[in-house]
C-alpha atoms as a PDB file:
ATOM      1  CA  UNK A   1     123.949   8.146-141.934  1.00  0.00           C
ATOM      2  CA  UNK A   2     121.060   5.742-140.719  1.00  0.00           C
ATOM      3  CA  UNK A   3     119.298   6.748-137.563  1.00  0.00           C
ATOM      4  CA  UNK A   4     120.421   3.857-135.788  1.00  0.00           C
ATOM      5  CA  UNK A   5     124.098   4.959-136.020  1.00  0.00           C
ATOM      6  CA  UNK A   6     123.075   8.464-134.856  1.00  0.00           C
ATOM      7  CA  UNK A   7     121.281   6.620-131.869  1.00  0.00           C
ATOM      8  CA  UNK A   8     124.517   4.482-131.337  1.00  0.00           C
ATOM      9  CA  UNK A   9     127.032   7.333-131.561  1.00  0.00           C
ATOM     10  CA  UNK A  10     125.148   9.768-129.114  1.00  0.00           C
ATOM     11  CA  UNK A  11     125.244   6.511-126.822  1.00  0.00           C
ATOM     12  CA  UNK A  12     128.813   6.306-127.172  1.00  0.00           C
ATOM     13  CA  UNK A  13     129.229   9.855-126.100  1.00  0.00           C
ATOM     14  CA  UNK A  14     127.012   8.900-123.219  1.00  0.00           C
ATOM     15  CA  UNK A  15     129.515   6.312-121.757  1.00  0.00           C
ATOM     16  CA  UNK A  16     132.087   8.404-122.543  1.00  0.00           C
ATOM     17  CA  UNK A  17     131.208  11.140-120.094  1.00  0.00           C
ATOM     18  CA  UNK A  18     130.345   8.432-117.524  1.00  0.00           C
ATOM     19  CA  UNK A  19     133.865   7.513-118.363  1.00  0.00           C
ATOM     20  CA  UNK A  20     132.237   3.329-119.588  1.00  0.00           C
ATOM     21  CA  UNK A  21     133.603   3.738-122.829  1.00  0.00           C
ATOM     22  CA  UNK A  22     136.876   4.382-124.135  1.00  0.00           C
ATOM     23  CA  UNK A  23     136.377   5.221-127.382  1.00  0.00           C
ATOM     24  CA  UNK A  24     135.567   8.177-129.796  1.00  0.00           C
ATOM     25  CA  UNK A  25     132.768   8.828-132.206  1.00  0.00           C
ATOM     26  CA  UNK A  26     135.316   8.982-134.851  1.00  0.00           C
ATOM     27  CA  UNK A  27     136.820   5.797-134.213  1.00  0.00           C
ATOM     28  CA  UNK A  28     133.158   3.713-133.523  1.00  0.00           C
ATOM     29  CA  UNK A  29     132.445   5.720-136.996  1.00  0.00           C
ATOM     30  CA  UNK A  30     135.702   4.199-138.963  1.00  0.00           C
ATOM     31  CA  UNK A  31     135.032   1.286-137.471  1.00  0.00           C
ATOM     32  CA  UNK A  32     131.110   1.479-138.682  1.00  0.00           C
ATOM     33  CA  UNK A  33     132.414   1.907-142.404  1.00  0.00           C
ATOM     34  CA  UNK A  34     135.341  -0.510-142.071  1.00  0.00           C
ATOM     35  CA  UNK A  35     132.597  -3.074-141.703  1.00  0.00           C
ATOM     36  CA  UNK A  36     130.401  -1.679-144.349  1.00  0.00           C
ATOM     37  CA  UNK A  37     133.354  -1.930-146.587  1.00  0.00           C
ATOM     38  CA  UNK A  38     133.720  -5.609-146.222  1.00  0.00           C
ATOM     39  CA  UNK A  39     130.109  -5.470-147.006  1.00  0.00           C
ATOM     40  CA  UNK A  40     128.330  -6.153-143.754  1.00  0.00           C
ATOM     41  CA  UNK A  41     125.085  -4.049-143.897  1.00  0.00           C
ATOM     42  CA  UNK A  42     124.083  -0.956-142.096  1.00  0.00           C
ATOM     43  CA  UNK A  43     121.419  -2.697-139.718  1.00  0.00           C
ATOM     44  CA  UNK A  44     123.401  -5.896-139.678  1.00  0.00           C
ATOM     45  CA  UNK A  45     126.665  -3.643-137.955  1.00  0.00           C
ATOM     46  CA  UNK A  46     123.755  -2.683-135.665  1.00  0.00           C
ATOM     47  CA  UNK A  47     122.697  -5.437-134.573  1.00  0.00           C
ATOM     48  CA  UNK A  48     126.071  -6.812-133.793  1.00  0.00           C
ATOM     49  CA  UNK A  49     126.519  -3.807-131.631  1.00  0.00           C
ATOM     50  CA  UNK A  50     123.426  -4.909-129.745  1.00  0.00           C
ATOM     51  CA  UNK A  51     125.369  -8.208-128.943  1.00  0.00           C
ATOM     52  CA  UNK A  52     128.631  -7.237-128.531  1.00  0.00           C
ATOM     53  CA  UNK A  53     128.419  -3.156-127.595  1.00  0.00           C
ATOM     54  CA  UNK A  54     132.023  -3.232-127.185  1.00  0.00           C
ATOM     55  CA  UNK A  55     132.828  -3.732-130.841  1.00  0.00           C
ATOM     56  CA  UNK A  56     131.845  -0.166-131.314  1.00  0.00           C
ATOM     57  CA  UNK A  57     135.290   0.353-129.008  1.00  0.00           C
ATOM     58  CA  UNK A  58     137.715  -1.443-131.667  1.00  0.00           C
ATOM     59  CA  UNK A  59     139.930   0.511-133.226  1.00  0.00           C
ATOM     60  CA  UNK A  60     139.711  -0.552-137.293  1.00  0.00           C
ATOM     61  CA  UNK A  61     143.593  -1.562-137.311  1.00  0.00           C
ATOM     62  CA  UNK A  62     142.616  -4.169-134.673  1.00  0.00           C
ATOM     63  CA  UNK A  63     139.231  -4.989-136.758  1.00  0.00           C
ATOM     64  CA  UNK A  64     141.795  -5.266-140.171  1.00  0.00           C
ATOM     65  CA  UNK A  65     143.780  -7.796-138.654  1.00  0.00           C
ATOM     66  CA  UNK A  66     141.254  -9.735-137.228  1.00  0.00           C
ATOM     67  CA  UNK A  67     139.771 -10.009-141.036  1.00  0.00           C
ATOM     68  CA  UNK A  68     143.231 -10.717-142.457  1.00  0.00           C
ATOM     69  CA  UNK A  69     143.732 -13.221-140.378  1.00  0.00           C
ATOM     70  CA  UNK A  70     139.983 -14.526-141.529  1.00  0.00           C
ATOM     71  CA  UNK A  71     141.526 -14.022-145.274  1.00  0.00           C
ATOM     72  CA  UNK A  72     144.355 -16.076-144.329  1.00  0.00           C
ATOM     73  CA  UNK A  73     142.738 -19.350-143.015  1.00  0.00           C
ATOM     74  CA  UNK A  74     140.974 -19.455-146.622  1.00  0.00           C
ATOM     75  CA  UNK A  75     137.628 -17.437-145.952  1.00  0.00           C
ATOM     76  CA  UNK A  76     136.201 -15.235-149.229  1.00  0.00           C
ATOM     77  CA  UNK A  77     135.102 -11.723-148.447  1.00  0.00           C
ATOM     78  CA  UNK A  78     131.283 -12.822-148.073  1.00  0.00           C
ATOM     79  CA  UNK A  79     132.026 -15.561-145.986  1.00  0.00           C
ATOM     80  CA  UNK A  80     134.341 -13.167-143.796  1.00  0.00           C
ATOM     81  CA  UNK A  81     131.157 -10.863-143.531  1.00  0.00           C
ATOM     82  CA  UNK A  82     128.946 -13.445-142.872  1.00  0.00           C
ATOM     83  CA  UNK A  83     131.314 -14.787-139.813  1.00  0.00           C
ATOM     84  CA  UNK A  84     131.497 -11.272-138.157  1.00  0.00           C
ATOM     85  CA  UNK A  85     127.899 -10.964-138.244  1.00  0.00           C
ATOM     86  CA  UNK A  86     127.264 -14.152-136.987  1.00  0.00           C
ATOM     87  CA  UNK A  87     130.299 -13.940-134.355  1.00  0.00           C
ATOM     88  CA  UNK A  88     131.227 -10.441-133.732  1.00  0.00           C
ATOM     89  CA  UNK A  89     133.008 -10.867-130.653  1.00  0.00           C
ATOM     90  CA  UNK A  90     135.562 -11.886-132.877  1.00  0.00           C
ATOM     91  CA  UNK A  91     136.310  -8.287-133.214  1.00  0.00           C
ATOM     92  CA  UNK A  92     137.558  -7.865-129.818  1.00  0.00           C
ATOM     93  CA  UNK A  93     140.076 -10.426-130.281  1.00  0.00           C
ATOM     94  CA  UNK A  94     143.590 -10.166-131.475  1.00  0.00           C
ATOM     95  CA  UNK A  95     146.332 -12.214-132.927  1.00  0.00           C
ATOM     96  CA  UNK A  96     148.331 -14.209-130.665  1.00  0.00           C
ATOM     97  CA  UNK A  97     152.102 -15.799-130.521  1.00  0.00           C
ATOM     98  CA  UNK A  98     150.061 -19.207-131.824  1.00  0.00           C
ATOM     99  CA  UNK A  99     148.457 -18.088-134.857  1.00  0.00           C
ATOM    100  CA  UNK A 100     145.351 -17.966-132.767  1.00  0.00           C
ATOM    101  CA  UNK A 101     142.860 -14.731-131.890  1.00  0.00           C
ATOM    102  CA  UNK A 102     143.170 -14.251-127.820  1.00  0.00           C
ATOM    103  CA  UNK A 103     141.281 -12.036-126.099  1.00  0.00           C
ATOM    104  CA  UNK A 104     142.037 -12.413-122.563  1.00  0.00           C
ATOM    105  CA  UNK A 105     142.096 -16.123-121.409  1.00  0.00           C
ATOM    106  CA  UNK A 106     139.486 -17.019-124.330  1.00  0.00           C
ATOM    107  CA  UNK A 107     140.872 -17.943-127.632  1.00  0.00           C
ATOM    108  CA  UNK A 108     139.175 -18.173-131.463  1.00  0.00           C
ATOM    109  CA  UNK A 109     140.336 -19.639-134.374  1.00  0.00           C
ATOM    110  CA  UNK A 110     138.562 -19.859-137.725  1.00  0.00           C
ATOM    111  CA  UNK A 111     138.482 -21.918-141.036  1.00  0.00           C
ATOM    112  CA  UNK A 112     137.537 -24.147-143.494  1.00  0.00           C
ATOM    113  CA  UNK A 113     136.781 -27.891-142.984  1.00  0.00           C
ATOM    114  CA  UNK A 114     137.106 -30.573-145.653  1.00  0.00           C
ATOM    115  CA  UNK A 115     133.714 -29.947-147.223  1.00  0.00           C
ATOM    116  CA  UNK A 116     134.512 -25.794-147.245  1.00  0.00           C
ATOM    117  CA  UNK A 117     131.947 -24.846-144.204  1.00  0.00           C
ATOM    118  CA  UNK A 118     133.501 -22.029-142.576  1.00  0.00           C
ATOM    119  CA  UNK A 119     133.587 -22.589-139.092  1.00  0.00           C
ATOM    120  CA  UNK A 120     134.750 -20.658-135.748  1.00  0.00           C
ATOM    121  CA  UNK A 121     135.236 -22.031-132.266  1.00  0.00           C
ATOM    122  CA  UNK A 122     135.757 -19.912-129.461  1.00  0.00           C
ATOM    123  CA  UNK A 123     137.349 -21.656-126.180  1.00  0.00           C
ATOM    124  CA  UNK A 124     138.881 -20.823-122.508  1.00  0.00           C
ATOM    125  CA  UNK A 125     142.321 -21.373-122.229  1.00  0.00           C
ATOM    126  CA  UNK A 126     142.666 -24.267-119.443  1.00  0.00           C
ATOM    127  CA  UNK A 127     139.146 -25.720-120.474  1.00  0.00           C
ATOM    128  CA  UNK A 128     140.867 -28.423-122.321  1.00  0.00           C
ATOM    129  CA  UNK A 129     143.821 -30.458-120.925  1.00  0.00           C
ATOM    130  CA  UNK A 130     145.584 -29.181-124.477  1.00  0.00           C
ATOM    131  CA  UNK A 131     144.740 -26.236-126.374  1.00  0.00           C
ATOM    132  CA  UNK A 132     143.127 -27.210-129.657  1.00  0.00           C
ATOM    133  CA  UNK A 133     145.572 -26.916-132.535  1.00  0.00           C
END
């Protein structure tokens, strides 16, 4: 186990007993390897828990179906990787009645465009006059 996991997992036991956190160790640690398995690295999950601390609080069925529904709108496994690392509050959304991630009042969806860039937007419902489609 790198150091930095150690570091993260005792700080997850922190916020537990200040009752912050939700979460286990064992969950934050399947969802660690979950994200290792899609090929994210080590240091890379970490510093995506430096952004987003509450990804370490997904449970890895919510974190699965957030990458299937990546999978489904076209994206390879590297490019799924590379899209939680470079948006992974992505992994506290979930799937929605639309075909959209929700999380709250914010909403994701992800893709390819004509050329094959990935791409992800991120909005507020009620920003727009219409929900993108």
């Amino acid at each position: 186990m790198p150091s930095w996991q150690r570091a993260w997992l005792d700080g997850i036991q922190e916020r537990q007993a200040k009752g912050e956190f939700t979460t286990t160790v064992d969950s934050a640690e399947q969802l660690i390897s979950f994200l290792e398995g899609l090929g994210i690295p080590s240091q890379s999950v970490c510093n995506m828990a430096s952004m987003v601390p509450k990804i370490l609080g997904v449970q890895e069925s919510a974190a699965k179906e957030v990458a299937d529904y990546l999978k489904g709108k076209g994206l390879t496994g590297g490019e799924i990787a590379s899209a939680l690392q470079r948006h992974p509050k992505l992994l506290t959304f979930s799937m929605s009645g639309q075909g959209l991630l929700e999380n709250g009042r914010m909403r994701a969806e992800a893709g390819k465009d004509d050329v094959g860039r990935v791409y992800v937007n991120m909005f507020r419902e009620g920003a727009f006059r219409k929900t993108p489609k």
